[in-house]
PDB file of N, CA and C in Angstrom:
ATOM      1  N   UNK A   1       0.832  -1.180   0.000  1.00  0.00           N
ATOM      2  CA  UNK A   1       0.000   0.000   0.000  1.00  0.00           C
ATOM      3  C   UNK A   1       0.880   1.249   0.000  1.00  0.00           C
ATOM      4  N   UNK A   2       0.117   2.191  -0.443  1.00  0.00           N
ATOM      5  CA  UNK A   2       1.147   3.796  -1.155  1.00  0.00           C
ATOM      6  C   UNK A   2       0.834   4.376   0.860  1.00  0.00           C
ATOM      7  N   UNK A   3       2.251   4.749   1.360  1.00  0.00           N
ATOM      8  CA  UNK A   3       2.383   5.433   2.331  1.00  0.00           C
ATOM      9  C   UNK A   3       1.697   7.109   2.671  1.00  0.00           C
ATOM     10  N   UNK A   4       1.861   7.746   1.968  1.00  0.00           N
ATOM     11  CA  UNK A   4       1.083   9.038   1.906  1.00  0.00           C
ATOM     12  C   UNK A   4      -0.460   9.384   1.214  1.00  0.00           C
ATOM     13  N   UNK A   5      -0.987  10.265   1.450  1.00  0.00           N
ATOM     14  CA  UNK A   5      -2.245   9.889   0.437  1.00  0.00           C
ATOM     15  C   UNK A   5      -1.521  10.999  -0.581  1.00  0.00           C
ATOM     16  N   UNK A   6      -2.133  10.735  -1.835  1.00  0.00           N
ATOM     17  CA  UNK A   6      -1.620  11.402  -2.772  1.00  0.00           C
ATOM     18  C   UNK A   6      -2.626  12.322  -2.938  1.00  0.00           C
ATOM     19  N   UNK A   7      -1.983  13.427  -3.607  1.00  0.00           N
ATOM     20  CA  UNK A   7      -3.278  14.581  -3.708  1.00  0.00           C
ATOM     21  C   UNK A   7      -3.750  14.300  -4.916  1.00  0.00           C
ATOM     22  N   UNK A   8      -4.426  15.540  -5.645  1.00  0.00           N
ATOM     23  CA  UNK A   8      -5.079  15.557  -6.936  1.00  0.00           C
ATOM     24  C   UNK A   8      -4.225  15.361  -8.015  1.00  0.00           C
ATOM     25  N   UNK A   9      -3.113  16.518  -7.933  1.00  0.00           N
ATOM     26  CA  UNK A   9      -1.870  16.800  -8.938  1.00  0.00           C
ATOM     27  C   UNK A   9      -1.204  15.305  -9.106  1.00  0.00           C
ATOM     28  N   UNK A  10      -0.833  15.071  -7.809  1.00  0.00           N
ATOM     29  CA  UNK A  10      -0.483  13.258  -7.973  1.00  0.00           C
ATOM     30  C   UNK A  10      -0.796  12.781  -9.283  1.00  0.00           C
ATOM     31  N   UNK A  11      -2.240  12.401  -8.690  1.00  0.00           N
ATOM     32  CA  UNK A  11      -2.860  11.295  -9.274  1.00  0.00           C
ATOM     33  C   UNK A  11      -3.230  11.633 -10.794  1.00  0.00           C
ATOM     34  N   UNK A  12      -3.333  12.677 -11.366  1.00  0.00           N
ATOM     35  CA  UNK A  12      -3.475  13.277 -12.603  1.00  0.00           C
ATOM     36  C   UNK A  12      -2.132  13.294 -13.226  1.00  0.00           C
ATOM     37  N   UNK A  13      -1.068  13.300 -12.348  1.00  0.00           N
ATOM     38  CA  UNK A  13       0.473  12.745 -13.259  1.00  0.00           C
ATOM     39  C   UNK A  13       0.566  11.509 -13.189  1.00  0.00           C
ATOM     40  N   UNK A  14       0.453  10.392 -12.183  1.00  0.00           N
ATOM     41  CA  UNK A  14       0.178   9.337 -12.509  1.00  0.00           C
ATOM     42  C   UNK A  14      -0.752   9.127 -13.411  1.00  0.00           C
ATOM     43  N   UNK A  15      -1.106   9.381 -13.519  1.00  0.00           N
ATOM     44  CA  UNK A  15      -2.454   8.853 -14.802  1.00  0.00           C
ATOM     45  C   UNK A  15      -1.844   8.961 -16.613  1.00  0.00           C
ATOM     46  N   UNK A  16      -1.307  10.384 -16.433  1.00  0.00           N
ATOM     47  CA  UNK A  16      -0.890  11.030 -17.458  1.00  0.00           C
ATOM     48  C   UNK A  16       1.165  10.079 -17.481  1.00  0.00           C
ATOM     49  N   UNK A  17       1.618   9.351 -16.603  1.00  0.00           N
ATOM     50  CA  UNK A  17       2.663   9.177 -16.662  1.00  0.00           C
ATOM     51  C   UNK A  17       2.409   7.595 -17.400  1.00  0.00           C
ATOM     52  N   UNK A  18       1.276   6.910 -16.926  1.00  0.00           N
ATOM     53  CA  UNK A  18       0.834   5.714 -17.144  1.00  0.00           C
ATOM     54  C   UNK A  18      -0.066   5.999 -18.648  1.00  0.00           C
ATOM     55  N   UNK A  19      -0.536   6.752 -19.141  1.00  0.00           N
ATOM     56  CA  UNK A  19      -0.840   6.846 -20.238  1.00  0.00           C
ATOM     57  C   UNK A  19      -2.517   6.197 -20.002  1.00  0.00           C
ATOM     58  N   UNK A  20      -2.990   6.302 -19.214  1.00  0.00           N
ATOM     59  CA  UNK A  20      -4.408   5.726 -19.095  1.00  0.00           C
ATOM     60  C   UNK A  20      -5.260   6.610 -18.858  1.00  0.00           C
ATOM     61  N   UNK A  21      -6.703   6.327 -19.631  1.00  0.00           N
ATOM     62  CA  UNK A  21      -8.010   7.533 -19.881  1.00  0.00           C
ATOM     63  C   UNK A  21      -8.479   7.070 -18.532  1.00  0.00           C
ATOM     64  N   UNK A  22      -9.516   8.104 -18.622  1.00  0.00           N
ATOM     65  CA  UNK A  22     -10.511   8.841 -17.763  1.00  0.00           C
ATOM     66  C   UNK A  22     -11.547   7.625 -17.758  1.00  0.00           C
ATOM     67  N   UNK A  23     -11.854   7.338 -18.943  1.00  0.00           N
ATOM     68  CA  UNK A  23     -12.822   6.228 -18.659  1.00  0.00           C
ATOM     69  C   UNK A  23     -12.882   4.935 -18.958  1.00  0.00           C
ATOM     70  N   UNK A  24     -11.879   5.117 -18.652  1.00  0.00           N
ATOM     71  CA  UNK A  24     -11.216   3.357 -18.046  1.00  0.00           C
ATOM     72  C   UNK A  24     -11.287   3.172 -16.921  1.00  0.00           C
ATOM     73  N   UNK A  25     -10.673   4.565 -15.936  1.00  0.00           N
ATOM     74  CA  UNK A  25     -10.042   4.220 -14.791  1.00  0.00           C
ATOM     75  C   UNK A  25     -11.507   4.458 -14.032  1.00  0.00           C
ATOM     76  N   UNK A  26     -12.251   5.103 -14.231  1.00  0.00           N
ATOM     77  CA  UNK A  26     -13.588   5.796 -13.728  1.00  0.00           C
ATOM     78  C   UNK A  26     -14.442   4.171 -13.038  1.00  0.00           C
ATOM     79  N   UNK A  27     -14.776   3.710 -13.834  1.00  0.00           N
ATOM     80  CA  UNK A  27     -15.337   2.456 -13.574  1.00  0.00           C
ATOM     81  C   UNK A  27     -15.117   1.460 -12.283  1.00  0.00           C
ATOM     82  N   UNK A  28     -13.502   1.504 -12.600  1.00  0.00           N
ATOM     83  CA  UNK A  28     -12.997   0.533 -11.525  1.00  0.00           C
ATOM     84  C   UNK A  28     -13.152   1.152  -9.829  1.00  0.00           C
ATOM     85  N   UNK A  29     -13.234   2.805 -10.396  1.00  0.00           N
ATOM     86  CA  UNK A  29     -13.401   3.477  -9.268  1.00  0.00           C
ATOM     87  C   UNK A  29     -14.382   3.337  -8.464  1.00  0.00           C
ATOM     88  N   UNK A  30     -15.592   3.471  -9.828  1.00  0.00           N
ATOM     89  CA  UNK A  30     -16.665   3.149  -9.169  1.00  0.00           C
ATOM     90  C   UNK A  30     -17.624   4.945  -9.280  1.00  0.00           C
ATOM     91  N   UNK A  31     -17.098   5.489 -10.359  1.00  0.00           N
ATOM     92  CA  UNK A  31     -17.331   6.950 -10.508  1.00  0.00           C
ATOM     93  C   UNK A  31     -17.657   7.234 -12.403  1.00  0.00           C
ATOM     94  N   UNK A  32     -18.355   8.225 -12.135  1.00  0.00           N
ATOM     95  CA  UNK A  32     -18.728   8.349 -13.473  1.00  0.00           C
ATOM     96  C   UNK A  32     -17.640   9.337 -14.188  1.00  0.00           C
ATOM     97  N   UNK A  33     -16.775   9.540 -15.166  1.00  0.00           N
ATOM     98  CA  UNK A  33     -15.736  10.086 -15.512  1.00  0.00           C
ATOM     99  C   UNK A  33     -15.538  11.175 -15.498  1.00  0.00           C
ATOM    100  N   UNK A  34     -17.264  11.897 -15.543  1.00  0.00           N
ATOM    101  CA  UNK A  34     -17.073  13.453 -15.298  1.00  0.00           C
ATOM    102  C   UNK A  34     -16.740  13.304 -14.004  1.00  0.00           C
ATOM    103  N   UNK A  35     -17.208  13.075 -13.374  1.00  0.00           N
ATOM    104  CA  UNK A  35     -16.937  12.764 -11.562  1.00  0.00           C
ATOM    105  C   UNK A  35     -15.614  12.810 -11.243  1.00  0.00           C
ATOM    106  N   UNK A  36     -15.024  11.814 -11.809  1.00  0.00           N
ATOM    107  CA  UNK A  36     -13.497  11.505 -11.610  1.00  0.00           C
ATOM    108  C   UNK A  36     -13.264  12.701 -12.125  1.00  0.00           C
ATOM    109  N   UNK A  37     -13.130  13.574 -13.498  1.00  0.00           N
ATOM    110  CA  UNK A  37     -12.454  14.820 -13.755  1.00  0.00           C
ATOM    111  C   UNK A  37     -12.784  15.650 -12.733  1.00  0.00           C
ATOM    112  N   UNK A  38     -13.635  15.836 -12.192  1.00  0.00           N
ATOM    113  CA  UNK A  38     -13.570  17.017 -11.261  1.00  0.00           C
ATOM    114  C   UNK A  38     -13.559  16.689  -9.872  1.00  0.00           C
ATOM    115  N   UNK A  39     -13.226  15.168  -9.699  1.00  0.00           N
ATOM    116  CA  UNK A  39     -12.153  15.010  -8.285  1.00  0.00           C
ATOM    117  C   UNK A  39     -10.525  15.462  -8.894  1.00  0.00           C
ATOM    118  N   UNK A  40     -10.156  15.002  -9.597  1.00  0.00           N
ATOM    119  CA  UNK A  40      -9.022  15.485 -10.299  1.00  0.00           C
ATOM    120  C   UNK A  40      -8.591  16.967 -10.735  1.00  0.00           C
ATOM    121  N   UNK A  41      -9.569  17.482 -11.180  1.00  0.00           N
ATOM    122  CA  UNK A  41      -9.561  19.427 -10.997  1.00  0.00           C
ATOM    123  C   UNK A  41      -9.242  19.565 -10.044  1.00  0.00           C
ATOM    124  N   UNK A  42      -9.491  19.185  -8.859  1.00  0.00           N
ATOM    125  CA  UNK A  42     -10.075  19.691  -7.588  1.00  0.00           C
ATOM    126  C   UNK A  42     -11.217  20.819  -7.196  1.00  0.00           C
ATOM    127  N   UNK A  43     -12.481  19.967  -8.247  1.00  0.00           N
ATOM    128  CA  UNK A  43     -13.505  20.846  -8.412  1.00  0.00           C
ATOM    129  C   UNK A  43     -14.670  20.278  -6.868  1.00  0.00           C
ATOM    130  N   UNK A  44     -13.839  19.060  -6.710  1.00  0.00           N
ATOM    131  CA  UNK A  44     -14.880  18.100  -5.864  1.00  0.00           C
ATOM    132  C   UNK A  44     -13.867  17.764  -4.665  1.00  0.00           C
ATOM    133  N   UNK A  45     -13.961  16.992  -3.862  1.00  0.00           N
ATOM    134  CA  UNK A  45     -12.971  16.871  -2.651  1.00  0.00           C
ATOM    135  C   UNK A  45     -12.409  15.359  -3.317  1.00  0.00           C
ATOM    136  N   UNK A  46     -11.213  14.920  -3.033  1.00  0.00           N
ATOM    137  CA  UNK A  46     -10.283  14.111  -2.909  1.00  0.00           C
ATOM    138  C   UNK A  46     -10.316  13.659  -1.233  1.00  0.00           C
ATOM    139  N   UNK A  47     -11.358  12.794  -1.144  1.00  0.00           N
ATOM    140  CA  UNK A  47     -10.931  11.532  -0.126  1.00  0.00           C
ATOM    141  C   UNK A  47      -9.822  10.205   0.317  1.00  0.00           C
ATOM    142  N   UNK A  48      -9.036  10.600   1.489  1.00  0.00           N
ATOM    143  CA  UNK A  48      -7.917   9.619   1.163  1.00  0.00           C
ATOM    144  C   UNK A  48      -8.795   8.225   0.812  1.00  0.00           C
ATOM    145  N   UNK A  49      -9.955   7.647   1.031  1.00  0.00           N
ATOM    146  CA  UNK A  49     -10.179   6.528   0.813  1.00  0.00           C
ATOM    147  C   UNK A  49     -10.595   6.118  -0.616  1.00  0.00           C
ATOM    148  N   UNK A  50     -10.822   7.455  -0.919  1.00  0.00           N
ATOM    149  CA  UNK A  50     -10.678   7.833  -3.009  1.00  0.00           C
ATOM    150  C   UNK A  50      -9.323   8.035  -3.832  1.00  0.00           C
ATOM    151  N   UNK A  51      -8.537   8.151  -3.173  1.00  0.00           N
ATOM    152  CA  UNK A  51      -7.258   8.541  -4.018  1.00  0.00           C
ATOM    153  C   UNK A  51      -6.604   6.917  -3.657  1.00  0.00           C
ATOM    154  N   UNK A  52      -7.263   6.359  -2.543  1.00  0.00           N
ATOM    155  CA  UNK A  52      -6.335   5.067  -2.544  1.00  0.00           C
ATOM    156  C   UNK A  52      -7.087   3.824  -3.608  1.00  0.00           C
ATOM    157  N   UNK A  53      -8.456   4.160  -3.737  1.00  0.00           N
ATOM    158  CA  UNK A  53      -9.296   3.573  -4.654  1.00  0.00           C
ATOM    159  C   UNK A  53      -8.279   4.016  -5.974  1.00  0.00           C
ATOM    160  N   UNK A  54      -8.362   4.779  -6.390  1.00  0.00           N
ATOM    161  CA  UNK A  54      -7.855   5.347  -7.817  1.00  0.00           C
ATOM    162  C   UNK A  54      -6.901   4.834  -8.155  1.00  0.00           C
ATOM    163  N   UNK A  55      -5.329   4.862  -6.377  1.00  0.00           N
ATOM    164  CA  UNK A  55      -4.078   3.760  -7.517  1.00  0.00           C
ATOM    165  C   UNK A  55      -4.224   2.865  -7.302  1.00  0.00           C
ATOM    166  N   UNK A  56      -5.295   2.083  -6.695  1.00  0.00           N
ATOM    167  CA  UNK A  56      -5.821   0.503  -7.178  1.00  0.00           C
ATOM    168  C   UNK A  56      -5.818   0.524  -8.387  1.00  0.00           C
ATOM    169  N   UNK A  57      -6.929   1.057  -8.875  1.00  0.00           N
ATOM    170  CA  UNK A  57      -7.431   1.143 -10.645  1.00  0.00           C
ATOM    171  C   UNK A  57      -5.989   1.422 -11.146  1.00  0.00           C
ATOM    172  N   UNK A  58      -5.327   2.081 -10.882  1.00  0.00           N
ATOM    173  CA  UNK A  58      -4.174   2.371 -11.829  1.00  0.00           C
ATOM    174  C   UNK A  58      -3.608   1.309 -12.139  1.00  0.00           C
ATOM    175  N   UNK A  59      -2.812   0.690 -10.476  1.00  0.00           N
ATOM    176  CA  UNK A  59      -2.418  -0.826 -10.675  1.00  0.00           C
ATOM    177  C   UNK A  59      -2.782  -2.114 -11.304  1.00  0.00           C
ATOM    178  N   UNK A  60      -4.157  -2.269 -11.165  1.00  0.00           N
ATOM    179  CA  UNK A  60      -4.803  -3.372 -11.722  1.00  0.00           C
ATOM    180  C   UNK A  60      -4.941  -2.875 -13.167  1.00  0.00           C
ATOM    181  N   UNK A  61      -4.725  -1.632 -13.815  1.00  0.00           N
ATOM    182  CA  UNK A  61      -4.713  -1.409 -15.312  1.00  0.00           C
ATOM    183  C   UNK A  61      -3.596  -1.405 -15.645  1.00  0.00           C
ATOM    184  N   UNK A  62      -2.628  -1.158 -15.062  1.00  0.00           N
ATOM    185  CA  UNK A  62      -1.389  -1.165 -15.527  1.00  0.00           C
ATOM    186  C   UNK A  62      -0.626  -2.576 -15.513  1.00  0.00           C
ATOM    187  N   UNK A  63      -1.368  -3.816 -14.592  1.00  0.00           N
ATOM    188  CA  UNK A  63      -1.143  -4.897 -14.433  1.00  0.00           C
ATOM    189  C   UNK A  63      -1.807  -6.128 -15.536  1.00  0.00           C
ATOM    190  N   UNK A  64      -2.720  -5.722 -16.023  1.00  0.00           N
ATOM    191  CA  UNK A  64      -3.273  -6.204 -16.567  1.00  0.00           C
ATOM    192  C   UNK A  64      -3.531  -5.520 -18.700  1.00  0.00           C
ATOM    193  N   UNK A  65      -2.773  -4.947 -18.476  1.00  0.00           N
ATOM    194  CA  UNK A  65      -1.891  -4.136 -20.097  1.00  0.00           C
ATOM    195  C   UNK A  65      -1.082  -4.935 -20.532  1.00  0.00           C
TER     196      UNK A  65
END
């Protein structure tokens, strides 16, 4: 498990470093993609128990590529 919670900026460079869309990762989240973009703006709040959801999805997409 990731030691810090990651913020927004994080997780929007991870995303963008991993090369994976919005609505791919949205699903696994469990969020609808506009949703996810504007947890990611930081139009909406970033919950540590949401940002740790998110590099799940990252992992299991990046594991399964």
């Amino acid at each position: 498990m990731h030691t810090t919670t990651p913020t927004a900026a994080d997780l929007r460079a991870e995303i963008a470093r991993r090369r994976q869309k919005l609505y791919v990762i949205a699903p696994r989240v469990g969020l609808h993609p506009n949703n996810l973009s504007l947890v990611l703006q930081e139009h909406r709040p970033l919950t540590p128990e949401l940002a740790e959801r998110i590099m799940r999805a990252l992992d299991e997409e990046t594991r399964s590529a």
